[in-house]
Each structure stands twice: as C-alpha cells, then as structure tokens.
C-alpha atoms as a PDB file:
ATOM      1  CA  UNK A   1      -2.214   3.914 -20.029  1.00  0.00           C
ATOM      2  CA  UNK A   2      -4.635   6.972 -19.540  1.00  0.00           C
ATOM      3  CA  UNK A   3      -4.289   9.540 -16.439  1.00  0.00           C
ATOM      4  CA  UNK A   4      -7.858   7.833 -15.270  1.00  0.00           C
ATOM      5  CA  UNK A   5      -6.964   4.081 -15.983  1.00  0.00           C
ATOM      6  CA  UNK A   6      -4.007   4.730 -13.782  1.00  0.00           C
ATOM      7  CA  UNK A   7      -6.087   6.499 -11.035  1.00  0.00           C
ATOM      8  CA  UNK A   8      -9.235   3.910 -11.086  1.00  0.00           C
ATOM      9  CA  UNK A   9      -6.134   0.928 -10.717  1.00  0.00           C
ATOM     10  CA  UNK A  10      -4.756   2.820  -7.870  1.00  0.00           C
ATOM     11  CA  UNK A  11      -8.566   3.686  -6.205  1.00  0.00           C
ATOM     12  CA  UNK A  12      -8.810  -0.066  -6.646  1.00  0.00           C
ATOM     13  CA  UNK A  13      -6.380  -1.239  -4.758  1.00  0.00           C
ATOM     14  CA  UNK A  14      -6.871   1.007  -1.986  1.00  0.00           C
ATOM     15  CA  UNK A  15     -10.245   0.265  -1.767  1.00  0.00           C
ATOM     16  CA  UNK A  16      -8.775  -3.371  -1.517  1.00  0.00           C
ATOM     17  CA  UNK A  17      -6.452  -3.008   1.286  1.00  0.00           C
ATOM     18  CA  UNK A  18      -8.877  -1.141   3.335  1.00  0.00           C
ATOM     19  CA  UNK A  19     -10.885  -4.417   3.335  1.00  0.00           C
ATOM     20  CA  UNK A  20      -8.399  -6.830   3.987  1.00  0.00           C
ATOM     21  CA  UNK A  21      -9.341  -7.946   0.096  1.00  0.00           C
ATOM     22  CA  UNK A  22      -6.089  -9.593  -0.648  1.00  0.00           C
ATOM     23  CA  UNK A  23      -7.542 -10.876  -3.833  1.00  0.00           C
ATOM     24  CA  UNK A  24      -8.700  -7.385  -4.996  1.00  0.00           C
ATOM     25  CA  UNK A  25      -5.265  -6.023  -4.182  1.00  0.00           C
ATOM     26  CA  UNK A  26      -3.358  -8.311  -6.187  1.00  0.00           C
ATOM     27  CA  UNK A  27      -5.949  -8.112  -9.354  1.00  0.00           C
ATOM     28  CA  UNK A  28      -4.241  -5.051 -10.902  1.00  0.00           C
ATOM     29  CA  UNK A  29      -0.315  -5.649  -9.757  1.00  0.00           C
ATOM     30  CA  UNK A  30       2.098  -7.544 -12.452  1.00  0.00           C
ATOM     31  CA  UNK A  31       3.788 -10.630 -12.059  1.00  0.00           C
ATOM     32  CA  UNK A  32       7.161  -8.283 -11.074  1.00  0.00           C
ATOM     33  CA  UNK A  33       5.491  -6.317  -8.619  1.00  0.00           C
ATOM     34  CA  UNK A  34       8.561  -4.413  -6.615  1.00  0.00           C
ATOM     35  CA  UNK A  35       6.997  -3.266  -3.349  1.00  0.00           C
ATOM     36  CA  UNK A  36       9.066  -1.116  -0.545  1.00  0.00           C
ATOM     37  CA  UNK A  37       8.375   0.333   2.320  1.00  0.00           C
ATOM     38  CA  UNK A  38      10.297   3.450   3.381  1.00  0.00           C
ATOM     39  CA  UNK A  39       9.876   4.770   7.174  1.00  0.00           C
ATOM     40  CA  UNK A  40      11.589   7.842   8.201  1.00  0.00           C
ATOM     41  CA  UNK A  41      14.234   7.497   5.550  1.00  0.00           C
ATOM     42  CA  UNK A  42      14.843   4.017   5.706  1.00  0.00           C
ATOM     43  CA  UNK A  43      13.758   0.990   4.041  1.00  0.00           C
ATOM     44  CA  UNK A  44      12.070  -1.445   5.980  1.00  0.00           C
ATOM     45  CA  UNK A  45      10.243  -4.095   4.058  1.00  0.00           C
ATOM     46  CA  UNK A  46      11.047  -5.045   0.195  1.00  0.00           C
ATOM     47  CA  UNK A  47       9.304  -7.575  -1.854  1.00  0.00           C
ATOM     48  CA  UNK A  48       9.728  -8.662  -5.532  1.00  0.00           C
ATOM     49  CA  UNK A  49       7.338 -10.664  -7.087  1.00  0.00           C
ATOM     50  CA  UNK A  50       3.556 -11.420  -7.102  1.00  0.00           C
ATOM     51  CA  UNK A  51       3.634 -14.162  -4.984  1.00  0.00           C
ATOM     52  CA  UNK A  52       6.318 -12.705  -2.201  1.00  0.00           C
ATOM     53  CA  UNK A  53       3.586  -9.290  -2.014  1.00  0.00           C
ATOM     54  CA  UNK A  54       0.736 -11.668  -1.212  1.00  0.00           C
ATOM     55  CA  UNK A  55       2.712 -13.743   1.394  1.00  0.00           C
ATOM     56  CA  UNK A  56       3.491 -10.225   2.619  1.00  0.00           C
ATOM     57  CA  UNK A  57      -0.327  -8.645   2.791  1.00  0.00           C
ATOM     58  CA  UNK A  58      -1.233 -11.558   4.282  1.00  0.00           C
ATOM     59  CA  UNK A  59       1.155 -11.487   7.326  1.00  0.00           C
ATOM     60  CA  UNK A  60       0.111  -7.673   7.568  1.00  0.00           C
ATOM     61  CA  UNK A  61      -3.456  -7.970   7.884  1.00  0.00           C
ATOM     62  CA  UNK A  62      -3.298  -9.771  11.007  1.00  0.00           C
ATOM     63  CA  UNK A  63      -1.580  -6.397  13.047  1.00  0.00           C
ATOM     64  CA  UNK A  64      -4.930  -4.319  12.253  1.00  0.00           C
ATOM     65  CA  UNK A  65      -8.282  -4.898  13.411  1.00  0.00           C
ATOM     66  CA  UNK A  66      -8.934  -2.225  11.169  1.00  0.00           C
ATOM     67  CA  UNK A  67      -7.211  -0.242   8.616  1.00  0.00           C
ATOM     68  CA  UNK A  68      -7.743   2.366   6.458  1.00  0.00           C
ATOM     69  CA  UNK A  69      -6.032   4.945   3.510  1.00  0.00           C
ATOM     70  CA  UNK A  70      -7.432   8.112   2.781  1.00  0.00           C
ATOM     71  CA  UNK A  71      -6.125   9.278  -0.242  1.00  0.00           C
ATOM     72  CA  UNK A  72      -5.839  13.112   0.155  1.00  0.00           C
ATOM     73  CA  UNK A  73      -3.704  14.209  -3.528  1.00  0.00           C
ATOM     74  CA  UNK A  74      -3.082  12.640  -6.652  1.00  0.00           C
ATOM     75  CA  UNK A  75      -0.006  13.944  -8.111  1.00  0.00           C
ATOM     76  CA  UNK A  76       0.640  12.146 -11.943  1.00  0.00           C
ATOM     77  CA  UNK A  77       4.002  12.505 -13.616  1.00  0.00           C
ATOM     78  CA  UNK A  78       5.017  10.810 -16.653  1.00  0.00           C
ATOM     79  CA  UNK A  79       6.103   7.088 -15.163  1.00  0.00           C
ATOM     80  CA  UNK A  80       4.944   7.215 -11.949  1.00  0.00           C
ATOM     81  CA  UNK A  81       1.789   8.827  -9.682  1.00  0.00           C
ATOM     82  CA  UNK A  82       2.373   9.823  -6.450  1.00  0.00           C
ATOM     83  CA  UNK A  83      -0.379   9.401  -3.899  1.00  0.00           C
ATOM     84  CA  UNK A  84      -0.740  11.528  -0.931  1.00  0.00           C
ATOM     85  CA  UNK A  85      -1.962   9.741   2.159  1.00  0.00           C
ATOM     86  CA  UNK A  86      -3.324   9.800   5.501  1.00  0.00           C
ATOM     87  CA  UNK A  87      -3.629   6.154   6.938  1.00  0.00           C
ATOM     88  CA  UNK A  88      -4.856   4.867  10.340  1.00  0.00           C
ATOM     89  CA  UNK A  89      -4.987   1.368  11.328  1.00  0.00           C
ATOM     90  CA  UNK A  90      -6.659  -0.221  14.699  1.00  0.00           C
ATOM     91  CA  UNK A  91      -3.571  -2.819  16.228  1.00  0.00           C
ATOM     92  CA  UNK A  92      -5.126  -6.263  16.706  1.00  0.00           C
ATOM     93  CA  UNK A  93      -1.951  -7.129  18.550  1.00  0.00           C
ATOM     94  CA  UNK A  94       0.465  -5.580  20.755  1.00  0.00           C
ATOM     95  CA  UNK A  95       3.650  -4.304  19.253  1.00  0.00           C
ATOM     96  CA  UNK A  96       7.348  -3.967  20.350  1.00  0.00           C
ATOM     97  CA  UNK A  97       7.596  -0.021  20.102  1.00  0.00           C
ATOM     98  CA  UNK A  98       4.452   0.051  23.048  1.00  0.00           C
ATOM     99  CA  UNK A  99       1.920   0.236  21.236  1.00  0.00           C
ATOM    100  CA  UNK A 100      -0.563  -1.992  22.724  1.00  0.00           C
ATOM    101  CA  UNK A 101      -3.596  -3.958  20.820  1.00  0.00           C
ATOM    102  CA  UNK A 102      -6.549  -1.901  19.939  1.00  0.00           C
ATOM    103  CA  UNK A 103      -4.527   1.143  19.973  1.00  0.00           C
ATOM    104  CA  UNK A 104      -4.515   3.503  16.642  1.00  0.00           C
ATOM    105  CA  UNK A 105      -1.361   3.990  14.368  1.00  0.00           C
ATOM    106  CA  UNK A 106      -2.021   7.218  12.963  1.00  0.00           C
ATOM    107  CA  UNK A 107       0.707   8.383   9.728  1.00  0.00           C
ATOM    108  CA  UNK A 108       0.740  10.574   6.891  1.00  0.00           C
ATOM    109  CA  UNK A 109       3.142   9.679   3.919  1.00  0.00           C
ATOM    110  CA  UNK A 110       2.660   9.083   0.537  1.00  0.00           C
ATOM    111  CA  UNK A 111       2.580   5.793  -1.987  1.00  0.00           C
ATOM    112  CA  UNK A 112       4.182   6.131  -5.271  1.00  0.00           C
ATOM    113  CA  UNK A 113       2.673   3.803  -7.960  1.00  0.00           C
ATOM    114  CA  UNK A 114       4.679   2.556 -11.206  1.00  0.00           C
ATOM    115  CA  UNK A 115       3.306   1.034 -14.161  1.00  0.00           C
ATOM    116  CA  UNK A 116       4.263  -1.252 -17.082  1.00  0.00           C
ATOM    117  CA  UNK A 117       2.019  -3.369 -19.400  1.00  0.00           C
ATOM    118  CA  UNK A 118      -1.180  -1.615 -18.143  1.00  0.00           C
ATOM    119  CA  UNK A 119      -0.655  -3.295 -14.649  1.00  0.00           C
ATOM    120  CA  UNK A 120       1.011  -1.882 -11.336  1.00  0.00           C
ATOM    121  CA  UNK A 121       4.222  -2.793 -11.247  1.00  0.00           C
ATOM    122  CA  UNK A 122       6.021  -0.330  -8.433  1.00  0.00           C
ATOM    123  CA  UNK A 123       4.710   0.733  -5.183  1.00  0.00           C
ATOM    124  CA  UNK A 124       6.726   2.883  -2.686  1.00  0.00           C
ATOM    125  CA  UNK A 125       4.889   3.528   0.488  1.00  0.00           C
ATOM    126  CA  UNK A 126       6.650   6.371   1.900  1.00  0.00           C
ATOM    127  CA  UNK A 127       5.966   7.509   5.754  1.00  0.00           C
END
C-alpha cells in the first residue's frame, strides 16, 4: 500500500467515528482487526476480530452526545502510521470518575494504525 492509500483509509475512518458511522468505520478494517486501548500506560480495552470491534463501537457511541478527532500529525514508518490526536467528546451519560452527562472529555494521545492485505488491521489508541 501507498503512503496516501494508507492516509485516505485512516482519514476515513476518522471521519467515520466522528459520526457515529459504525458502518463507515468498519469498511476499511480486516477480518483480524486487533484494537487496544492504552490510557496512561495501561491497557484498558482489547478486541480481536471484526465482529468483537463493532460490538465494541457500538457500546461506545452511547457515552458521547458528541465526539470528535482532530488529527493534528501524520507520522508514516514502514509497518505502521502513527496519528497524532486531539479528541473531545460531549458525555451523554454520567460517568464513575465524576464526570457528569453533557460534560466534555478533552485528551490528546495518539492512534497507531497497522496494515496487512490493503486493509487496517492494528489500531492502538494511545492517551
């Protein structure tokens, strides 16, 4: 895969999860998509598989009223491209740290994207 096939998958399926577009985020991930996420060091959600990720975006979506990634850096190395971020998302519900419904979650982090077979196959979201 080319630099900019890479970067228009990854564009894609941000675009995607800013608009709750399950469908759209799935479109471009392989069958073996490993997904973690990493918060201050430690991991704190893992799925493997296509149909474990969606089961998994769709329990997310309903925390956020709205949500959003702003990608700020593309950084491509041979396997992988790393994708700085700032993120924001609007709570739709209250959670257990405080944070109370309608409230902004405000991060910076990065995702790192992996590929195989001209499909995403590796995302680390990294905060």
């Amino acid at each position: 895969m080319t630099t900019q096939e890479k970067e228009k998958q990854i564009r894609k399926y941000i675009d995607a999860y800013n608009h709750f577009d399950i469908a759209g985020m799935l479109a471009n991930l392989h069958e073996e998509i490993h997904f973690k996420n990493i918060s201050n060091g430690e991991l704190t959600l893992e799925t493997k598989g296509k149909d474990t990720f969606k089961v998994q975006a769709e329990q997310a979506k309903r925390f956020f009223i709205e949500r959003e990634q702003q990608i700020k850096q593309l950084v491509n190395e041979e396997d992988k491209v790393e994708v700085m971020i700032d993120y924001k998302g609007k709570l739709a519900v209250d959670l257990p740290n405080g944070m109370k419904a309608g409230d902004w979650l405000l991060l910076q982090g990065k995702s790192i994207f992996y590929f195989a077979e001209g499909k995403i196959i590796g995302i680390e979201d990294v905060s």
